[in-house]
PDB file of N, CA and C in Angstrom:
ATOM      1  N   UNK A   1      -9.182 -19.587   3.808  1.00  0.00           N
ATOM      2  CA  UNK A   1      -8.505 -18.393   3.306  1.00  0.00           C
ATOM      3  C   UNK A   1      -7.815 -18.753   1.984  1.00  0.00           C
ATOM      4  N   UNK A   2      -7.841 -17.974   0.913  1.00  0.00           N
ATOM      5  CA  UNK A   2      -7.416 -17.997  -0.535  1.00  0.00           C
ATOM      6  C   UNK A   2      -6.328 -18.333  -0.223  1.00  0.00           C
ATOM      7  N   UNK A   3      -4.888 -19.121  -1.057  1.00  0.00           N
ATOM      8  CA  UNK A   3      -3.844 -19.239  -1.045  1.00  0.00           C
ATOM      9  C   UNK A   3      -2.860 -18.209  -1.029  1.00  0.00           C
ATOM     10  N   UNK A   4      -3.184 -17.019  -2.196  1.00  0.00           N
ATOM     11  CA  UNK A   4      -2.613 -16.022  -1.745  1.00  0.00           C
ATOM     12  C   UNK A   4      -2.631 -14.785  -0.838  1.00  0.00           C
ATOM     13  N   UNK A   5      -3.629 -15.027  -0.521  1.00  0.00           N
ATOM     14  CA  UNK A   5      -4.082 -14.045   0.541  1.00  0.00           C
ATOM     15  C   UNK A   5      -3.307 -14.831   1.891  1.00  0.00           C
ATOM     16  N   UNK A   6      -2.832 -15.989   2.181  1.00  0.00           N
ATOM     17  CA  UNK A   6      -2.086 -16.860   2.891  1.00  0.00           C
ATOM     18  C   UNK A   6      -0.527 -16.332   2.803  1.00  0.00           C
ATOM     19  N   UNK A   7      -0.656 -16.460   1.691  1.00  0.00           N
ATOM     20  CA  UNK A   7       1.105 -16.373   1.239  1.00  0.00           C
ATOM     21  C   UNK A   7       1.513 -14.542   1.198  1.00  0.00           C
ATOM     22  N   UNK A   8       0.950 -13.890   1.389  1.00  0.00           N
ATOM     23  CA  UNK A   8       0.637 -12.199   1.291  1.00  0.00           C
ATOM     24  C   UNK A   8       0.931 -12.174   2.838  1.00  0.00           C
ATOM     25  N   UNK A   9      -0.122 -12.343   3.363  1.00  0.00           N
ATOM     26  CA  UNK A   9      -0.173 -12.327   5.229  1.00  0.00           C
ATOM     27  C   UNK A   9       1.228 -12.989   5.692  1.00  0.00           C
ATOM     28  N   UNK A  10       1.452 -14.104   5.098  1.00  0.00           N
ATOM     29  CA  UNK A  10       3.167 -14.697   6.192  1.00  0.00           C
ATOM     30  C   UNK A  10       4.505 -13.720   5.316  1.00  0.00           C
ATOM     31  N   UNK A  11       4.251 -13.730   3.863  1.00  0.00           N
ATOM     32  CA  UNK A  11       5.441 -12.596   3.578  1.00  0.00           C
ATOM     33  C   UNK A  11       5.569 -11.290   4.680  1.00  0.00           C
ATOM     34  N   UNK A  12       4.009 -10.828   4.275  1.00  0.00           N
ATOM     35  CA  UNK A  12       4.184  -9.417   5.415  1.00  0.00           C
ATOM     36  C   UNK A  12       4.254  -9.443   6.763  1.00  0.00           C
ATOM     37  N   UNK A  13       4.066 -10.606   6.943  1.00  0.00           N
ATOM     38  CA  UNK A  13       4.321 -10.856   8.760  1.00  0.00           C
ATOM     39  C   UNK A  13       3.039 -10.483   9.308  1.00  0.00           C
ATOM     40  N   UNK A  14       1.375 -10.310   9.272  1.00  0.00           N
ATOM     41  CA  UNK A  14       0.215 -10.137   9.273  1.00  0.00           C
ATOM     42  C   UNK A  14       0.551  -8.339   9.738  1.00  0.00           C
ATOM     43  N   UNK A  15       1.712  -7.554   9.175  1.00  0.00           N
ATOM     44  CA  UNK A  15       1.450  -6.345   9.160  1.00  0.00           C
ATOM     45  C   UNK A  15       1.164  -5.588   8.125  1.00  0.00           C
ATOM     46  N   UNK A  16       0.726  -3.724   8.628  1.00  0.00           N
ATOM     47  CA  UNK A  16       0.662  -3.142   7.621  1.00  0.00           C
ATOM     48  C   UNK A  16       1.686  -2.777   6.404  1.00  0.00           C
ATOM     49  N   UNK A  17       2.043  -3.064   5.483  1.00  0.00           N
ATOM     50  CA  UNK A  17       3.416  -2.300   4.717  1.00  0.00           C
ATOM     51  C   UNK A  17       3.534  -1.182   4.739  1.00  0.00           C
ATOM     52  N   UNK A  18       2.617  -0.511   4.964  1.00  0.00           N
ATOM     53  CA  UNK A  18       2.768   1.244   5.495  1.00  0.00           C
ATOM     54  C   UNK A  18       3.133   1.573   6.375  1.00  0.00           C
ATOM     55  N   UNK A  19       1.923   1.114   7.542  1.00  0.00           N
ATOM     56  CA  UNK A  19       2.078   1.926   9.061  1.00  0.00           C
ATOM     57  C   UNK A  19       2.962   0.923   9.733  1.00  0.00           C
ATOM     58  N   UNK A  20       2.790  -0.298   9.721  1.00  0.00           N
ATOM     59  CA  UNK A  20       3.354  -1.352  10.794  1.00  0.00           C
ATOM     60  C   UNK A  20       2.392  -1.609  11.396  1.00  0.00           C
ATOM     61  N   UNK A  21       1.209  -1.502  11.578  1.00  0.00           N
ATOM     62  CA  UNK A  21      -0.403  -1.954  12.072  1.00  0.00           C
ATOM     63  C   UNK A  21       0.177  -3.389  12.105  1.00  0.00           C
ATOM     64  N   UNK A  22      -0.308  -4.072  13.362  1.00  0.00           N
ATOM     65  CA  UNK A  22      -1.010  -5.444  13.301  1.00  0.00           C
ATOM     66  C   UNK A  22      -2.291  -5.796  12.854  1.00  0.00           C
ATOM     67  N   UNK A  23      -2.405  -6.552  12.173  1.00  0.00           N
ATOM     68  CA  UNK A  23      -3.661  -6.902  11.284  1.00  0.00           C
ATOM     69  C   UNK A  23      -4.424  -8.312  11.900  1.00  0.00           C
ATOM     70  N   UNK A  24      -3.677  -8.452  12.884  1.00  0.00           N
ATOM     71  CA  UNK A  24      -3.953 -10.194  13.028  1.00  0.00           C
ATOM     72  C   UNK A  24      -4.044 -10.322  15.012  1.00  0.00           C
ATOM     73  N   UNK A  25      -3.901  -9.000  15.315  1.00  0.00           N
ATOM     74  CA  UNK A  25      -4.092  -8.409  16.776  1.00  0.00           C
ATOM     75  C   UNK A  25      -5.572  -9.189  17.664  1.00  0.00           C
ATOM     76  N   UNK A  26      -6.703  -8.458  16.877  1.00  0.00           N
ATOM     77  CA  UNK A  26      -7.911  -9.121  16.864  1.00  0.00           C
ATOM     78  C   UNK A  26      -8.772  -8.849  15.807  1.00  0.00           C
ATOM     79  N   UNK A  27     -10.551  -9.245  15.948  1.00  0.00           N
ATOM     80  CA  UNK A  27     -10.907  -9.243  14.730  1.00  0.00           C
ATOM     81  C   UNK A  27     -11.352  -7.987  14.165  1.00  0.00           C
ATOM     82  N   UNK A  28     -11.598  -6.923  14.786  1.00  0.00           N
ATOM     83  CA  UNK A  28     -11.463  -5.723  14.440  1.00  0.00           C
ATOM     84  C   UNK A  28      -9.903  -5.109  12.951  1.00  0.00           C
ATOM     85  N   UNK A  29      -8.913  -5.489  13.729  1.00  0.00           N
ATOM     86  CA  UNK A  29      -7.506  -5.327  13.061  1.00  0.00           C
ATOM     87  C   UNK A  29      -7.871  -6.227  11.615  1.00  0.00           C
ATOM     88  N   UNK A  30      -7.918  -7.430  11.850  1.00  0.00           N
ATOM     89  CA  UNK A  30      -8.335  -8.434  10.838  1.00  0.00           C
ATOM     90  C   UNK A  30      -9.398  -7.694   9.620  1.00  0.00           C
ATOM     91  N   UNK A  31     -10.757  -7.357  10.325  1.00  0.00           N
ATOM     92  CA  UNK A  31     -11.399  -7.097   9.215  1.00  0.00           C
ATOM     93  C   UNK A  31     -10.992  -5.583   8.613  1.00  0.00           C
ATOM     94  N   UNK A  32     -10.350  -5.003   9.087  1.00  0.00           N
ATOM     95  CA  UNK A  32      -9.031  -3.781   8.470  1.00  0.00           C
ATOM     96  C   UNK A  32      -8.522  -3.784   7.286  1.00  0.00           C
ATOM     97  N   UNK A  33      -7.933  -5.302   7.215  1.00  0.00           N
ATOM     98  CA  UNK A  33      -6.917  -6.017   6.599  1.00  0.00           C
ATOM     99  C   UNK A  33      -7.606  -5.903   4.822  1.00  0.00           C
ATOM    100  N   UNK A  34      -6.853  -5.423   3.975  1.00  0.00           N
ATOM    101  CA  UNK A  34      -7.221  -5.296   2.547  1.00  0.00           C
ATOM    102  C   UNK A  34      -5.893  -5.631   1.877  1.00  0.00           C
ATOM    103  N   UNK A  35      -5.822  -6.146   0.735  1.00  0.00           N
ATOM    104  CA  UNK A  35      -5.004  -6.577  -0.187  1.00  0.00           C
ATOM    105  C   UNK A  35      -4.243  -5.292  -1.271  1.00  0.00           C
ATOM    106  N   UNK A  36      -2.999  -4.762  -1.150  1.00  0.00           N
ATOM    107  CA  UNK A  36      -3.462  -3.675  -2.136  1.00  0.00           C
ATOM    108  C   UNK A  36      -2.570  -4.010  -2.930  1.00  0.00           C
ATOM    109  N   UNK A  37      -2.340  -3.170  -4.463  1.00  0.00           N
ATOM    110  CA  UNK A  37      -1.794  -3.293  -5.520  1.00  0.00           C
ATOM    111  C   UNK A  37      -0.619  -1.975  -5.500  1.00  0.00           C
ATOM    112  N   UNK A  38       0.537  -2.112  -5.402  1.00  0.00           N
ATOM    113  CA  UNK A  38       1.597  -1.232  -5.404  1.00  0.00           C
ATOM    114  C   UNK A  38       1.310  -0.278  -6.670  1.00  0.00           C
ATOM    115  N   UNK A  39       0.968  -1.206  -7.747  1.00  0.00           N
ATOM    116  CA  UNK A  39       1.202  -0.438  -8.983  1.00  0.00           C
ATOM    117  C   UNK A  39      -0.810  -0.816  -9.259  1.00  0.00           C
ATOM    118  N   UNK A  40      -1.174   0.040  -9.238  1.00  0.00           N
ATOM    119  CA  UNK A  40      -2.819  -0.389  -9.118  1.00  0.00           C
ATOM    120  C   UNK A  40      -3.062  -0.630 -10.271  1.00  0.00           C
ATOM    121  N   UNK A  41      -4.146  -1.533 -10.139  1.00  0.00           N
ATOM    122  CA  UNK A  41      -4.797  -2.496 -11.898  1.00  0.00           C
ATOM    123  C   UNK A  41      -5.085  -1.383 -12.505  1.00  0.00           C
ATOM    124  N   UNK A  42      -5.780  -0.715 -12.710  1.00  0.00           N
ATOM    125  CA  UNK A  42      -6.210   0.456 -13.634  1.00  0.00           C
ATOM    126  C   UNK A  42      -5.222   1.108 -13.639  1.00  0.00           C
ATOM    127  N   UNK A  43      -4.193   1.260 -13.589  1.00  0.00           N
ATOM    128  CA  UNK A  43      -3.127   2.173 -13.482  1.00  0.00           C
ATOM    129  C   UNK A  43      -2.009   1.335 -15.164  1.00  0.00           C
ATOM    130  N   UNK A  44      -2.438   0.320 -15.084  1.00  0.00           N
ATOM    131  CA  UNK A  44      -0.966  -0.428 -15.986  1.00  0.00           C
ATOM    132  C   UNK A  44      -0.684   0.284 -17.392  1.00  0.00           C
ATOM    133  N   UNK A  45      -1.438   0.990 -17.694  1.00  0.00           N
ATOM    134  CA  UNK A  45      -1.200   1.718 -18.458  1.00  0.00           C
ATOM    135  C   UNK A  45      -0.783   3.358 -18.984  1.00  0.00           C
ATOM    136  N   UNK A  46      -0.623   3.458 -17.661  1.00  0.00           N
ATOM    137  CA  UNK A  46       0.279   4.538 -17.577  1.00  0.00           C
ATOM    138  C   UNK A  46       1.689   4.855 -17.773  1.00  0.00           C
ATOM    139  N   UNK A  47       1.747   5.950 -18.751  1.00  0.00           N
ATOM    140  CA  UNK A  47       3.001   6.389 -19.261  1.00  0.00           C
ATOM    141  C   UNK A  47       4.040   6.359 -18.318  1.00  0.00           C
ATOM    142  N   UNK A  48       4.007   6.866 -17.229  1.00  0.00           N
ATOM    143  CA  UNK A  48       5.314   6.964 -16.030  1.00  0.00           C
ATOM    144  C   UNK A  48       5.628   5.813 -15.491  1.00  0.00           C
ATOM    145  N   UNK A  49       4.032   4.787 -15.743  1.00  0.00           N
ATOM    146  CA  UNK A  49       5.062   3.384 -15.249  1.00  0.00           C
ATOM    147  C   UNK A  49       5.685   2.059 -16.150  1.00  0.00           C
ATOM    148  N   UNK A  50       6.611   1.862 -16.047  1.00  0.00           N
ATOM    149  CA  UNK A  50       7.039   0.457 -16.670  1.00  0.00           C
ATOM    150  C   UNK A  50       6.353  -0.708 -16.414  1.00  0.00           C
ATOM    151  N   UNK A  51       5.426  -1.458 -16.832  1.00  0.00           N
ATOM    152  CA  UNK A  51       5.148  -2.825 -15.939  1.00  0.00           C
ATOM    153  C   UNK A  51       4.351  -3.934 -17.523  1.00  0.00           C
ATOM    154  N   UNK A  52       4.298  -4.723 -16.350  1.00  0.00           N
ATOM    155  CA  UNK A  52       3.056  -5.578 -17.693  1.00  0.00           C
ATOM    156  C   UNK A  52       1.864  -5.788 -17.255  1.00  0.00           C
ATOM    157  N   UNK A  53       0.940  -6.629 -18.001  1.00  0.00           N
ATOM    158  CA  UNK A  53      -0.166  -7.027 -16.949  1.00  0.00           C
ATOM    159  C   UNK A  53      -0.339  -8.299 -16.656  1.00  0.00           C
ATOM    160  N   UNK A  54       1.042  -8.840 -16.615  1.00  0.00           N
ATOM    161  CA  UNK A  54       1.349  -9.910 -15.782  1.00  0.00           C
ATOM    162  C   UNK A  54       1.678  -9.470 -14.605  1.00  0.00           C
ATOM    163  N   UNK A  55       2.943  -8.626 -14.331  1.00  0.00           N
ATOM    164  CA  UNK A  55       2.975  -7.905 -13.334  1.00  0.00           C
ATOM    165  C   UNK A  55       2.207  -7.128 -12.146  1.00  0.00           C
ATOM    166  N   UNK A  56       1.032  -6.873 -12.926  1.00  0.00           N
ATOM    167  CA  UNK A  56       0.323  -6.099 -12.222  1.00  0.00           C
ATOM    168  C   UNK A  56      -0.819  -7.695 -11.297  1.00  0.00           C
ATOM    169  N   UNK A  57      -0.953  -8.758 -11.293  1.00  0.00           N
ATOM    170  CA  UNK A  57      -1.550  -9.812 -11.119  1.00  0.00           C
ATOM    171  C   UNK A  57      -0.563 -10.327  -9.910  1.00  0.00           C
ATOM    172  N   UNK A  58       0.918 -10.375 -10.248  1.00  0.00           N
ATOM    173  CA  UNK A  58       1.707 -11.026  -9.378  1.00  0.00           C
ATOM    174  C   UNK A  58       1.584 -11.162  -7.716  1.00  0.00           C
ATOM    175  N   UNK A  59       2.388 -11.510  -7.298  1.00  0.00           N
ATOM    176  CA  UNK A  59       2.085 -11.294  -5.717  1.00  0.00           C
ATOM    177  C   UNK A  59       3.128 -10.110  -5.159  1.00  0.00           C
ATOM    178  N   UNK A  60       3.964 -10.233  -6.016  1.00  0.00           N
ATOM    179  CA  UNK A  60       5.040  -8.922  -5.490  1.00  0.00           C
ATOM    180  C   UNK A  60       4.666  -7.901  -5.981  1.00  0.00           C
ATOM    181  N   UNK A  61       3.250  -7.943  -6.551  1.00  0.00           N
ATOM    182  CA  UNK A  61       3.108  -6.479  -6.713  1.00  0.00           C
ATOM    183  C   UNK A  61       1.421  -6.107  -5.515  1.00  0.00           C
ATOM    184  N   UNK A  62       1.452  -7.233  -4.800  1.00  0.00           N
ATOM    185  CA  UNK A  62       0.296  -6.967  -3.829  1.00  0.00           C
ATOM    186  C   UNK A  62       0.930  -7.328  -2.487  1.00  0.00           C
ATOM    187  N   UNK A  63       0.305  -5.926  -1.480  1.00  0.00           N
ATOM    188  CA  UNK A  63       0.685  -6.363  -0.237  1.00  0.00           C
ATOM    189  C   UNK A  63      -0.347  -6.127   0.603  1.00  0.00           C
ATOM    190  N   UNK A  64       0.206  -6.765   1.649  1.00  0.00           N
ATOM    191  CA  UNK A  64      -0.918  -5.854   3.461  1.00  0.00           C
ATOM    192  C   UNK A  64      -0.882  -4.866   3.375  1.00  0.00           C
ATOM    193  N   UNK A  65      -2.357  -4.360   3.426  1.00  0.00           N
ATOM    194  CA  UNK A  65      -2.862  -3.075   3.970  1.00  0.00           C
ATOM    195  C   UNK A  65      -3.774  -2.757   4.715  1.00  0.00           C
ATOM    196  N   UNK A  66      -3.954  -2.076   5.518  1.00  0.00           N
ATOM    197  CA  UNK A  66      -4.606  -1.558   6.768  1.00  0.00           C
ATOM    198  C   UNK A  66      -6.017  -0.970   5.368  1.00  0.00           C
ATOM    199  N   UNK A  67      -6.881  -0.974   5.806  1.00  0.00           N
ATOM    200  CA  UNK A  67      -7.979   0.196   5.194  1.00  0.00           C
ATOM    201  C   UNK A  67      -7.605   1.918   5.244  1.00  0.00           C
ATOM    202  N   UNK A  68      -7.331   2.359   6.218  1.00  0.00           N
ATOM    203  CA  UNK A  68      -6.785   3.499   6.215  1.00  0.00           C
ATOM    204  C   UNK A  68      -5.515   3.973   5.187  1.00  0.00           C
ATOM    205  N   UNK A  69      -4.648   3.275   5.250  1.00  0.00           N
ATOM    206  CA  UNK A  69      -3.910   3.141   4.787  1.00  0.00           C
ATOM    207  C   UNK A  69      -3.726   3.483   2.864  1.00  0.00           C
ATOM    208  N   UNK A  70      -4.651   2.108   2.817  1.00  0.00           N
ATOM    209  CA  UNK A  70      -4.874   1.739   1.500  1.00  0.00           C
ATOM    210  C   UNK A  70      -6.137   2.898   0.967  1.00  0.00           C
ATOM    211  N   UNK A  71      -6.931   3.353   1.994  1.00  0.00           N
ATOM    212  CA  UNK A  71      -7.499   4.926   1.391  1.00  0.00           C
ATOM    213  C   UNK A  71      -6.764   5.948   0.843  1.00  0.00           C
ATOM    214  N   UNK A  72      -5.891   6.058   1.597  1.00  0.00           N
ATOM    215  CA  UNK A  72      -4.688   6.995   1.934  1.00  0.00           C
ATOM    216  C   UNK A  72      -3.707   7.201   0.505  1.00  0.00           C
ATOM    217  N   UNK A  73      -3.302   5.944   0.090  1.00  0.00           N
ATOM    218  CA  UNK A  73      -2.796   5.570  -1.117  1.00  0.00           C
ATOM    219  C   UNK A  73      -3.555   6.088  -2.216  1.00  0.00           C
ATOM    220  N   UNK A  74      -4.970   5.729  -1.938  1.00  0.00           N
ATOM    221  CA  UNK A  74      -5.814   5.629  -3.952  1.00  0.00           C
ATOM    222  C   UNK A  74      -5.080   4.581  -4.303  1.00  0.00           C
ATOM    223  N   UNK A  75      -4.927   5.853  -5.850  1.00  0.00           N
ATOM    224  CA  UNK A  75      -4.488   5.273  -7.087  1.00  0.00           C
ATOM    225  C   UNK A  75      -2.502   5.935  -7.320  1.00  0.00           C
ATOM    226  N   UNK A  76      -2.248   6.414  -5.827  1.00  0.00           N
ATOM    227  CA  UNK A  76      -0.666   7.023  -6.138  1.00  0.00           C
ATOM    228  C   UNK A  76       0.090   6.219  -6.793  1.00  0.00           C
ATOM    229  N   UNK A  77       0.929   6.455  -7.718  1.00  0.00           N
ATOM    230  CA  UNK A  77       1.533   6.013  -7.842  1.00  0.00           C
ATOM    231  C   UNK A  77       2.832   7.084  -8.474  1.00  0.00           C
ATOM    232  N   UNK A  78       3.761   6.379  -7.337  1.00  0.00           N
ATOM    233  CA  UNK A  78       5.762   7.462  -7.081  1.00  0.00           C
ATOM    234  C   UNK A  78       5.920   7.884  -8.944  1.00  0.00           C
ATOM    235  N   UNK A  79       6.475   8.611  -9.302  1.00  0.00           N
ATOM    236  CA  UNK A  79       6.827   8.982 -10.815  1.00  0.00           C
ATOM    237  C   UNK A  79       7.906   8.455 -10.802  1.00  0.00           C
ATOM    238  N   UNK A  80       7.980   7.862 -11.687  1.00  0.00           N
ATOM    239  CA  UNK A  80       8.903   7.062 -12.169  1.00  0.00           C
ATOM    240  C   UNK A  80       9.193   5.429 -12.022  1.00  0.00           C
ATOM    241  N   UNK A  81       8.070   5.231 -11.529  1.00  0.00           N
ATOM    242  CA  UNK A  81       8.048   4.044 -10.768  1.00  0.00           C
ATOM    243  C   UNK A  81       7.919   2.769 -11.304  1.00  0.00           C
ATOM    244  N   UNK A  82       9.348   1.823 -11.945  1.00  0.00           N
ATOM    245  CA  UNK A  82       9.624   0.906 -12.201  1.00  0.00           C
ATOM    246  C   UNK A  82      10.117  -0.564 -11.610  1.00  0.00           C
ATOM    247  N   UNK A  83       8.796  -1.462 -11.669  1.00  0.00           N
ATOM    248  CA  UNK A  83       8.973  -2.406 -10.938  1.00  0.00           C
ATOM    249  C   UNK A  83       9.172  -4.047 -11.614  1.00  0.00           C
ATOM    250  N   UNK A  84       9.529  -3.157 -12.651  1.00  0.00           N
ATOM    251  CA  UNK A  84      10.171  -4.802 -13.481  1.00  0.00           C
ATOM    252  C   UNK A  84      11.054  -5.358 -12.630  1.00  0.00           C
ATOM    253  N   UNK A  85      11.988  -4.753 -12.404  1.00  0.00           N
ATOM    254  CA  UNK A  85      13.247  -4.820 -11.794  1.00  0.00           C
ATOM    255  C   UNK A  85      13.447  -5.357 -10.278  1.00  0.00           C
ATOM    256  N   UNK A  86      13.763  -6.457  -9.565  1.00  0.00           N
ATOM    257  CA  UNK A  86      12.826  -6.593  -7.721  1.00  0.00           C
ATOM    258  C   UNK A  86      14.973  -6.637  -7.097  1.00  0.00           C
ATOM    259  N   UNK A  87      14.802  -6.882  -6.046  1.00  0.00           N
ATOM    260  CA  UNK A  87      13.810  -6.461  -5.142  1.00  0.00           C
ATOM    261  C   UNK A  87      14.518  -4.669  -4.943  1.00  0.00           C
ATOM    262  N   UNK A  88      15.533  -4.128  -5.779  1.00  0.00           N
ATOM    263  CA  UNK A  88      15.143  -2.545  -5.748  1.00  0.00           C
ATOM    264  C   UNK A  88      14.339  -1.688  -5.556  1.00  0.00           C
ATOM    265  N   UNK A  89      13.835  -2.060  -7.041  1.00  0.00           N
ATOM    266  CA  UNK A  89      12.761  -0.754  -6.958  1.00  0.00           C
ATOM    267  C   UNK A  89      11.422  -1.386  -6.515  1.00  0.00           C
ATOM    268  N   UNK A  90      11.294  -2.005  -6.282  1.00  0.00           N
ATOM    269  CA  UNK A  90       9.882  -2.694  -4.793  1.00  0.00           C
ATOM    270  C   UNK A  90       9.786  -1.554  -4.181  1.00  0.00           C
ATOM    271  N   UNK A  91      11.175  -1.805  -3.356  1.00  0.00           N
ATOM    272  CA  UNK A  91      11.596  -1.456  -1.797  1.00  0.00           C
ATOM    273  C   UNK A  91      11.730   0.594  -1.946  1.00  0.00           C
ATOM    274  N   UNK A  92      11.761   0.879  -3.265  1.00  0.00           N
ATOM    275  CA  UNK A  92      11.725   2.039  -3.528  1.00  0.00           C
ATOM    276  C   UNK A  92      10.364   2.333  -3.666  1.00  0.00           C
ATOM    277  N   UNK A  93       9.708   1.821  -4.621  1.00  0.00           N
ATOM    278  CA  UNK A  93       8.301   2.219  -4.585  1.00  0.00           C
ATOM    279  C   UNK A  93       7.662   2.402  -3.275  1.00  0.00           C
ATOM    280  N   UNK A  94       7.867   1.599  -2.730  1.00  0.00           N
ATOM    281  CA  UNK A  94       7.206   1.291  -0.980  1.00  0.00           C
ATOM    282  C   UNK A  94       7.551   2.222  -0.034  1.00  0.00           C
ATOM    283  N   UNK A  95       8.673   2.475  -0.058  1.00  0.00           N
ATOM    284  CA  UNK A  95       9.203   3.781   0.591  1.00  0.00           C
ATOM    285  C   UNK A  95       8.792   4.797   0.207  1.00  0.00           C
ATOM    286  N   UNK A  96       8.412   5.083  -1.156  1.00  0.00           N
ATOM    287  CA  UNK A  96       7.733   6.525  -1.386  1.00  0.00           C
ATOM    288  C   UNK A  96       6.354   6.178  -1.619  1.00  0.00           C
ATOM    289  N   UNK A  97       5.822   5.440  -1.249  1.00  0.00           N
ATOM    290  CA  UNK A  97       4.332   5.125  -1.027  1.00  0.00           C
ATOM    291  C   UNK A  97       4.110   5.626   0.362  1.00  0.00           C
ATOM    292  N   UNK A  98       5.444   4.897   1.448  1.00  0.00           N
ATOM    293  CA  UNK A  98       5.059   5.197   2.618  1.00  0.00           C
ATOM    294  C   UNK A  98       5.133   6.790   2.937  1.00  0.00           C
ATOM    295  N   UNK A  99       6.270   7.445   2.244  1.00  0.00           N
ATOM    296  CA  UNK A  99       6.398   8.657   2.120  1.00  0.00           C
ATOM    297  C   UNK A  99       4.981   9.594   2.221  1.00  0.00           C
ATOM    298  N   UNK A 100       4.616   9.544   1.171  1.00  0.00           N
ATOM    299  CA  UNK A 100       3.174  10.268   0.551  1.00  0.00           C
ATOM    300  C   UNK A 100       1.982   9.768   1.711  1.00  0.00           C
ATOM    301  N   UNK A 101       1.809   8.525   2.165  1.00  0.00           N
ATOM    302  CA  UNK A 101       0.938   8.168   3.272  1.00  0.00           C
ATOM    303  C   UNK A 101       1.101   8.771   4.790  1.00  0.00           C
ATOM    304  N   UNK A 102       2.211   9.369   4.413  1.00  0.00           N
ATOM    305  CA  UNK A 102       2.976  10.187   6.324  1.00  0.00           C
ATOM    306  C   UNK A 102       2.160  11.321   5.844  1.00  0.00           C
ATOM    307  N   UNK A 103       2.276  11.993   5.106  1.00  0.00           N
ATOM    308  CA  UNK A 103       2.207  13.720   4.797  1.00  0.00           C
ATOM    309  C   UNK A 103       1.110  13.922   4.585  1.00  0.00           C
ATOM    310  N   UNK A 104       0.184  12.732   3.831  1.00  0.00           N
ATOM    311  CA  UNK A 104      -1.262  12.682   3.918  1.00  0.00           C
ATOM    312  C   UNK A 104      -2.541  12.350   5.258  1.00  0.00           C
ATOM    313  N   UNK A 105      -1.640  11.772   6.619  1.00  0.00           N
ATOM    314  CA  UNK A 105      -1.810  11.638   7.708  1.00  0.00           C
ATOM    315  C   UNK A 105      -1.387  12.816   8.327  1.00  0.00           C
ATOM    316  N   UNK A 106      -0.211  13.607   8.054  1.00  0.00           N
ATOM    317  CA  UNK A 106       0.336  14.738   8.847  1.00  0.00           C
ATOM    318  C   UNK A 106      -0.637  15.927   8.259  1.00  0.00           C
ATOM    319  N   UNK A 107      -1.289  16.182   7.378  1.00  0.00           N
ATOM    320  CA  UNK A 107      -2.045  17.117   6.907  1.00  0.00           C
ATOM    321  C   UNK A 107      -3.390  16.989   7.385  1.00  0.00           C
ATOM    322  N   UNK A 108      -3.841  15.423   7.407  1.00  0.00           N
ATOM    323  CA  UNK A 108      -5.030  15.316   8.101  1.00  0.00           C
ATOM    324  C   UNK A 108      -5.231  15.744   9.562  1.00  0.00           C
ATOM    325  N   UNK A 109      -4.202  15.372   9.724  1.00  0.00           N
ATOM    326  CA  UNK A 109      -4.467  15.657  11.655  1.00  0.00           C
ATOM    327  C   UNK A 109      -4.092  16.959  11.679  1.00  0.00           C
ATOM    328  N   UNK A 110      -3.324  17.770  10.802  1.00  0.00           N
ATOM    329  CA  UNK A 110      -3.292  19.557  10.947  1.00  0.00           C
ATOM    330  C   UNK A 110      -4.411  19.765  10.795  1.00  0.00           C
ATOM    331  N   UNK A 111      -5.623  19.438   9.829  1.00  0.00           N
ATOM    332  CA  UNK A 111      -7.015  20.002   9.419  1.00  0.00           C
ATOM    333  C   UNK A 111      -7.625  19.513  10.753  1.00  0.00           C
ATOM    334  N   UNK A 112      -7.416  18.517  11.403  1.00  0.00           N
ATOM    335  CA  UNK A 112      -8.541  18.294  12.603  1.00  0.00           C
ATOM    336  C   UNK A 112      -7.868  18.989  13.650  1.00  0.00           C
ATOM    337  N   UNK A 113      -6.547  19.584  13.237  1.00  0.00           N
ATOM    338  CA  UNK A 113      -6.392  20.182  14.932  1.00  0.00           C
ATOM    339  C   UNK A 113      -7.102  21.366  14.541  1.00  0.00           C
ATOM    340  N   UNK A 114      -6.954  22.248  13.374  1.00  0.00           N
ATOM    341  CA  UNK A 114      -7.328  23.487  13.476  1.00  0.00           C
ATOM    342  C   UNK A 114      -8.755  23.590  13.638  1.00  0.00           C
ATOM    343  N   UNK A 115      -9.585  22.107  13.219  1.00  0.00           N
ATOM    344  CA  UNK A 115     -11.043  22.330  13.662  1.00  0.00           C
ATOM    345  C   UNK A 115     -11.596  22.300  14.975  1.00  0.00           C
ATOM    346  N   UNK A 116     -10.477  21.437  15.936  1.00  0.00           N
ATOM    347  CA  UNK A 116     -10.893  21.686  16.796  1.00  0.00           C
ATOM    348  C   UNK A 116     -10.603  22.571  17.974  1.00  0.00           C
ATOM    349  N   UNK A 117      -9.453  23.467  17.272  1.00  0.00           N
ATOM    350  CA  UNK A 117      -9.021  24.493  17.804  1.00  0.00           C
ATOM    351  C   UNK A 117      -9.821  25.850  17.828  1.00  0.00           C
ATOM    352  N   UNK A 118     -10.047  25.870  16.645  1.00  0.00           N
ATOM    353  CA  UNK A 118     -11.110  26.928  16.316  1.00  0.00           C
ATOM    354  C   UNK A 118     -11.948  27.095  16.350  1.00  0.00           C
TER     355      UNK A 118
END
């Protein structure tokens, strides 16, 4: 296993940073397991965010993610979202990452109830 993909998994505790998924449960959970970018590579140049593209490489700007999850995300990224600055606005970004990943799960499962209601 890559070094940082080592050092990613024991920061996050082999969970999701979104859901709280275990990733490390079995190998199903495991092959789940994707690397994601808070502030996404193609993104560093966007006006609303502050960053560099050193930053965008770092490890504090990559965490555990479930596949679902990290679908769920894209390319979001919170407005205003400045992550020069740690461990603040991390812990802010992440929270309104997780934010936007609830409402995008709570909308999905409204569209499958009404399909299978109807």
């Amino acid at each position: 296993m890559e070094s940082h993909k080592k050092q990613i998994l024991l920061r996050d505790a082999g969970r999701c940073v979104y859901c709280g998924r275990s990733l490390l449960q079995d190998q199903e959970s495991y092959l789940s397991l994707t690397i994601d970018h808070l502030i996404p590579k193609k993104e560093n140049d966007a006006s609303h965010v502050q960053t560099t593209v050193h930053y965008i490489h770092n490890l504090e700007n990559k965490v555990l993610s479930c596949r679902n999850c990290n679908a769920l995300k894209g390319d979001y990224i919170p407005e205003g979202a400045d992550l020069s600055e740690f461990p603040e606005h991390r812990e802010a970004t992440l929270n309104a990452i997780r934010k936007k990943i609830a409402a995008k799960r709570a909308h999905a499962l409204q569209e499958f109830l009404e399909a299978v209601i109807a």
